[in-house]
N, C-alpha and C. Protein backbone atom coordinates (compact mmCIF):
# COMPACT_ATOMS: atom_id res chain seq x y z
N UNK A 1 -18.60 4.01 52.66
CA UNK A 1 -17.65 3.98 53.75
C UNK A 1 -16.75 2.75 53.60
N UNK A 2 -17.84 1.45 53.58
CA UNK A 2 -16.37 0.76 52.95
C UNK A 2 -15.13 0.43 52.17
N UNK A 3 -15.87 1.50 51.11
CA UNK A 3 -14.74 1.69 50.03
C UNK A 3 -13.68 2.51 50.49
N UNK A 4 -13.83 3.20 51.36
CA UNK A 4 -12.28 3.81 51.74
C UNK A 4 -11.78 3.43 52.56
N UNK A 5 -12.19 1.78 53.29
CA UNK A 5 -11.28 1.10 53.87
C UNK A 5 -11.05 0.26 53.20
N UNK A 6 -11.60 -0.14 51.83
CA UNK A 6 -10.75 -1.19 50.69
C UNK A 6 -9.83 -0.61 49.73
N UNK A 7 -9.70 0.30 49.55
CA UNK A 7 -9.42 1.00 48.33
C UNK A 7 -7.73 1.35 48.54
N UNK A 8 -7.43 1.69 50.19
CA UNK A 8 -5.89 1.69 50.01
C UNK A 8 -5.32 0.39 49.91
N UNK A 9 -5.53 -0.37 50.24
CA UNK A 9 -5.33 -2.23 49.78
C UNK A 9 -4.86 -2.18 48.49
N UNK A 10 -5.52 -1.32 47.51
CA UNK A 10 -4.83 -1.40 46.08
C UNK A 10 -3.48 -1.60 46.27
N UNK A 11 -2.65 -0.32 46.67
CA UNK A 11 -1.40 -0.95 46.52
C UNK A 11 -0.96 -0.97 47.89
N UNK A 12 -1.35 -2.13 48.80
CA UNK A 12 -0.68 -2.76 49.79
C UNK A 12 0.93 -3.29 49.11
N UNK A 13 2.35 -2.76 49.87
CA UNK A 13 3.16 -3.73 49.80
C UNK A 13 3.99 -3.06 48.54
N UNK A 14 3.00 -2.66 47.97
CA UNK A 14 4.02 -0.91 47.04
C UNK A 14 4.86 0.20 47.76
N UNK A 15 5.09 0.56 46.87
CA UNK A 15 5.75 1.94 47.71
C UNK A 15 5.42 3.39 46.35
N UNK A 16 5.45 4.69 46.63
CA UNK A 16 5.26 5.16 45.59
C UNK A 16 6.23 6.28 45.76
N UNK A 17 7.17 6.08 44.89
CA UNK A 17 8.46 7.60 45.60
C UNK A 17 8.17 8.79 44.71
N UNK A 18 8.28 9.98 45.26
CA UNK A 18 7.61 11.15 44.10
C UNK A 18 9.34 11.84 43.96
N UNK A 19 9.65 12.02 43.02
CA UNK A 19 10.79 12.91 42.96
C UNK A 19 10.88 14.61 42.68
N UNK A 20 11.69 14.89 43.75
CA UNK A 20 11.27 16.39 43.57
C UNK A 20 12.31 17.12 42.69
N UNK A 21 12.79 16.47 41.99
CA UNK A 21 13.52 17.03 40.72
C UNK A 21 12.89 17.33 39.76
N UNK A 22 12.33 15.93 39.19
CA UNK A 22 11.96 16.08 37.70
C UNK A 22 10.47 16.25 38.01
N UNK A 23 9.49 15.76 39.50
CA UNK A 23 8.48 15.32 39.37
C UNK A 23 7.80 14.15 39.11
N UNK A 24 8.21 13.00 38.66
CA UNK A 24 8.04 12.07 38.21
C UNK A 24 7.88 10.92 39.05
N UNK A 25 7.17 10.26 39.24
CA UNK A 25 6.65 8.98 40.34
C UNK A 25 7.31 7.86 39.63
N UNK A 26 7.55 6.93 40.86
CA UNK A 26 7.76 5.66 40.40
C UNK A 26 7.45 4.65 41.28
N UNK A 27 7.05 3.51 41.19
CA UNK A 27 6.31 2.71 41.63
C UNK A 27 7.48 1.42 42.01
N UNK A 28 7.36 1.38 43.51
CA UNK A 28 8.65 0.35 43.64
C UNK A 28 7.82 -1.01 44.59
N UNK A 29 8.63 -1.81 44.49
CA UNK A 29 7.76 -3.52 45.53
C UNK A 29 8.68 -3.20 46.77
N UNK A 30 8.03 -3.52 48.11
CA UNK A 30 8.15 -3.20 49.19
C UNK A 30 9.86 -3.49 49.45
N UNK A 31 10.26 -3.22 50.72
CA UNK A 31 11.80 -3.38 50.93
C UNK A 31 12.02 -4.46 51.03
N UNK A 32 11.35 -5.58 51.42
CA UNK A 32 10.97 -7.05 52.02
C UNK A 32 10.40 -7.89 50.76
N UNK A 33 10.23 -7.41 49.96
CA UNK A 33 10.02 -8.20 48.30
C UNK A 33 8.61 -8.93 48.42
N UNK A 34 7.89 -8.49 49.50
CA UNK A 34 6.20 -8.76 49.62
C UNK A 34 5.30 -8.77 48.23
N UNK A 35 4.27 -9.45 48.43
CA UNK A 35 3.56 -9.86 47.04
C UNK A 35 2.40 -8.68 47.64
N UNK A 36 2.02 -7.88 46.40
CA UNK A 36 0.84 -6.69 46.93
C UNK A 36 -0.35 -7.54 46.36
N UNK A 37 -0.87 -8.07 45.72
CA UNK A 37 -1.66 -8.85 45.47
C UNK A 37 -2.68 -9.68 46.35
N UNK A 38 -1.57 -10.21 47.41
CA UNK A 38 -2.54 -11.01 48.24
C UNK A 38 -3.19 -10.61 49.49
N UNK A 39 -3.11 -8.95 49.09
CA UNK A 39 -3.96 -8.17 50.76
C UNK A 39 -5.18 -8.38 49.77
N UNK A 40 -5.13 -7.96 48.87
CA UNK A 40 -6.56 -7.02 47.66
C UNK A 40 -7.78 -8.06 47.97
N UNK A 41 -7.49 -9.38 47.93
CA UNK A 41 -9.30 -9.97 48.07
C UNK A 41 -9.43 -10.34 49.22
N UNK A 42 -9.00 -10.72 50.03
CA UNK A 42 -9.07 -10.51 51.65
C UNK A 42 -9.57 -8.85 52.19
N UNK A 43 -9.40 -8.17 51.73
CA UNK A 43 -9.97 -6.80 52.29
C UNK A 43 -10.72 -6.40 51.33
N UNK A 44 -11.07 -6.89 50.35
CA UNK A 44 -12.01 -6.82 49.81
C UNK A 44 -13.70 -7.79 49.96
N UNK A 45 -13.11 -8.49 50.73
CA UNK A 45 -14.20 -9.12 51.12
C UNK A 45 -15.40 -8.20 51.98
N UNK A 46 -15.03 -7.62 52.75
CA UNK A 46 -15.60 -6.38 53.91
C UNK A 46 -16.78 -5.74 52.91
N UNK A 47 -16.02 -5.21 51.46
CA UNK A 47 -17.28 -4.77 50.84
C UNK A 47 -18.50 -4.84 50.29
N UNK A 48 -17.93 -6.63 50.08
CA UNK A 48 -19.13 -7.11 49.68
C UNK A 48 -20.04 -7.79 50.44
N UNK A 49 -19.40 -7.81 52.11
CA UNK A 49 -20.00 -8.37 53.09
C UNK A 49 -21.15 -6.72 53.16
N UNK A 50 -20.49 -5.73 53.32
CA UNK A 50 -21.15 -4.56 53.83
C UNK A 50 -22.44 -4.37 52.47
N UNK A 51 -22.30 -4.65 51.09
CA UNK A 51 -23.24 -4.64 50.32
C UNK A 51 -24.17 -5.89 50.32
N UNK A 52 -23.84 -6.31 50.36
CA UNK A 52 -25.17 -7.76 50.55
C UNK A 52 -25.85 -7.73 52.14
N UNK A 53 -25.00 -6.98 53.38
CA UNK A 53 -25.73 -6.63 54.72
C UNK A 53 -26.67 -5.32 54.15
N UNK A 54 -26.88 -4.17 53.01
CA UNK A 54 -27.35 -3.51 52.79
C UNK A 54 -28.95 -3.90 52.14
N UNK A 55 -28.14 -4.09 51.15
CA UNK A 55 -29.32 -5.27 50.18
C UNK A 55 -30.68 -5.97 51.04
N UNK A 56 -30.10 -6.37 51.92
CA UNK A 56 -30.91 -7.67 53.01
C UNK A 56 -31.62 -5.96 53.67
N UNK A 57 -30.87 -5.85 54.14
CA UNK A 57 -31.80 -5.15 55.49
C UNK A 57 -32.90 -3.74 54.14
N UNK A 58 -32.50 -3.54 53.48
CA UNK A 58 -33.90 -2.59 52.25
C UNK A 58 -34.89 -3.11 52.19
N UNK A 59 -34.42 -4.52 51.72
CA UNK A 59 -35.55 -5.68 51.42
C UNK A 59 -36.81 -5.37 52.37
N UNK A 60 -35.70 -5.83 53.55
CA UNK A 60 -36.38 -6.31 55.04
C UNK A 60 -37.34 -4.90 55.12
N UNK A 61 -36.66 -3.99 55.28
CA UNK A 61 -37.13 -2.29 56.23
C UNK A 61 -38.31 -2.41 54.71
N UNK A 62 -38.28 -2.62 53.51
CA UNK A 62 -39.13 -1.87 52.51
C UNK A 62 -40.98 -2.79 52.64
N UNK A 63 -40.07 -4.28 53.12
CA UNK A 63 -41.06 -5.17 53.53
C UNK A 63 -42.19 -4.45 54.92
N UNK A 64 -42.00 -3.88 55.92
CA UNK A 64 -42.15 -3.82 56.69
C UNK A 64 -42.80 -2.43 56.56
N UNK A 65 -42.28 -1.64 56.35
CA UNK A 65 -43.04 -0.58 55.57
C UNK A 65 -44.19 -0.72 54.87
N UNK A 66 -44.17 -1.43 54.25
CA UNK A 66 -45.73 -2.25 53.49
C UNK A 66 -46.29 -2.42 54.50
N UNK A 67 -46.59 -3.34 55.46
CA UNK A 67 -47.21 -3.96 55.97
C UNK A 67 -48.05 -2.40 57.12
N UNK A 68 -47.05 -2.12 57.52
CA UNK A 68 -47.18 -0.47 58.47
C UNK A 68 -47.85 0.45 57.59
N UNK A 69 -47.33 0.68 56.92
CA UNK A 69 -47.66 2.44 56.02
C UNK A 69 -49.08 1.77 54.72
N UNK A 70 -49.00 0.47 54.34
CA UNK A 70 -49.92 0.43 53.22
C UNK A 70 -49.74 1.04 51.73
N UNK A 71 -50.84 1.79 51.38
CA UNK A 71 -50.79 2.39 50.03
C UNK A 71 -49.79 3.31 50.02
N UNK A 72 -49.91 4.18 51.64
CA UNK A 72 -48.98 4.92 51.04
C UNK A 72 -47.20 5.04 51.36
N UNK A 73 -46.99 3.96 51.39
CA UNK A 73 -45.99 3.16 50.75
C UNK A 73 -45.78 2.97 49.72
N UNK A 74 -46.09 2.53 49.13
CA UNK A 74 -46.61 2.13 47.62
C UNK A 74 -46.61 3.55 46.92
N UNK A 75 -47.33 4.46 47.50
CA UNK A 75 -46.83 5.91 46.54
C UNK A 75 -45.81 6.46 46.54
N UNK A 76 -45.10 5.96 48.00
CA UNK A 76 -43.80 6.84 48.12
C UNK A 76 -42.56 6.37 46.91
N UNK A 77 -42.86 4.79 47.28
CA UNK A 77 -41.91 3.77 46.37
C UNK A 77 -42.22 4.18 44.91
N UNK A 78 -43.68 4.83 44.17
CA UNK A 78 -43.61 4.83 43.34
C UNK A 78 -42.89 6.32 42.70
N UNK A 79 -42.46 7.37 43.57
CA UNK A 79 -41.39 8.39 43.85
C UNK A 79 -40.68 8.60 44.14
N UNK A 80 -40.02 7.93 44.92
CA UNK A 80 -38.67 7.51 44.78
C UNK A 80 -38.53 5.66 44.31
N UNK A 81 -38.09 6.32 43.34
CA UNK A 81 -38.06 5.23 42.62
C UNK A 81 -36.22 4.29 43.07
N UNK A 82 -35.43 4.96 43.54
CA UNK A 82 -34.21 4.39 43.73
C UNK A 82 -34.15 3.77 45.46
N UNK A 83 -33.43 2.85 45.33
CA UNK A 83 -33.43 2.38 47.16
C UNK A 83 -32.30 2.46 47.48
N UNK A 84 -31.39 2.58 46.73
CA UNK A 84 -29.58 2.73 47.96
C UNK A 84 -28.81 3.55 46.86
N UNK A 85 -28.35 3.11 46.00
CA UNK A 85 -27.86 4.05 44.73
C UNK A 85 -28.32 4.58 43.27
N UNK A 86 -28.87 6.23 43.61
CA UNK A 86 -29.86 6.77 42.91
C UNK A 86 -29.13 6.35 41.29
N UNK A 87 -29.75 5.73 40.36
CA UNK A 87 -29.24 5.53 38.87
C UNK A 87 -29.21 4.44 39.17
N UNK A 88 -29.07 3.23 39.93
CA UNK A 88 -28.36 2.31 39.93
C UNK A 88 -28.84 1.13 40.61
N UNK A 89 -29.61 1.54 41.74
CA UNK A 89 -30.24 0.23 42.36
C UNK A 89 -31.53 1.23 43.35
């Protein structure tokens, strides 16, 4: 979810005109001669706030789970083997 509130930030401050002649896009800098650059790590911050608030709270909930559920915890974890992104983490 956060990625599709960072992701139009790419081109903050662009413009993208499509022409219906030939088809052909072109990529223009805003009317106001704005720098698109300096939205991108400012709104990019959100994502990595929202992934490291993820991270923490697995930890936390996987911790706690142990302590509650026991072994079979421990079997579930050993079947699902992924905790937030299956391949990946």
């Amino acid at each position: 979810m956060s990625w599709a509130y960072c992701l139009p930030t790419w081109l903050a401050g662009y413009h993208i005109q499509h022409s219906i002649l030939t088809g052909e896009s072109v990529v223009t800098q805003g009317s106001r001669g704005e720098v698109a650059g300096l939205a991108i790590p400012i709104t990019y911050f959100y994502m990595l706030y929202f992934a490291v608030l993820l991270v923490h709270r697995e930890n936390r909930d996987s911790e706690n789970c142990r302590k509650k559920y026991g072994d079979s915890w421990d079997e579930y974890c050993r079947i699902v083997r992924w905790k937030i992104v299956p391949g990946v983490y």
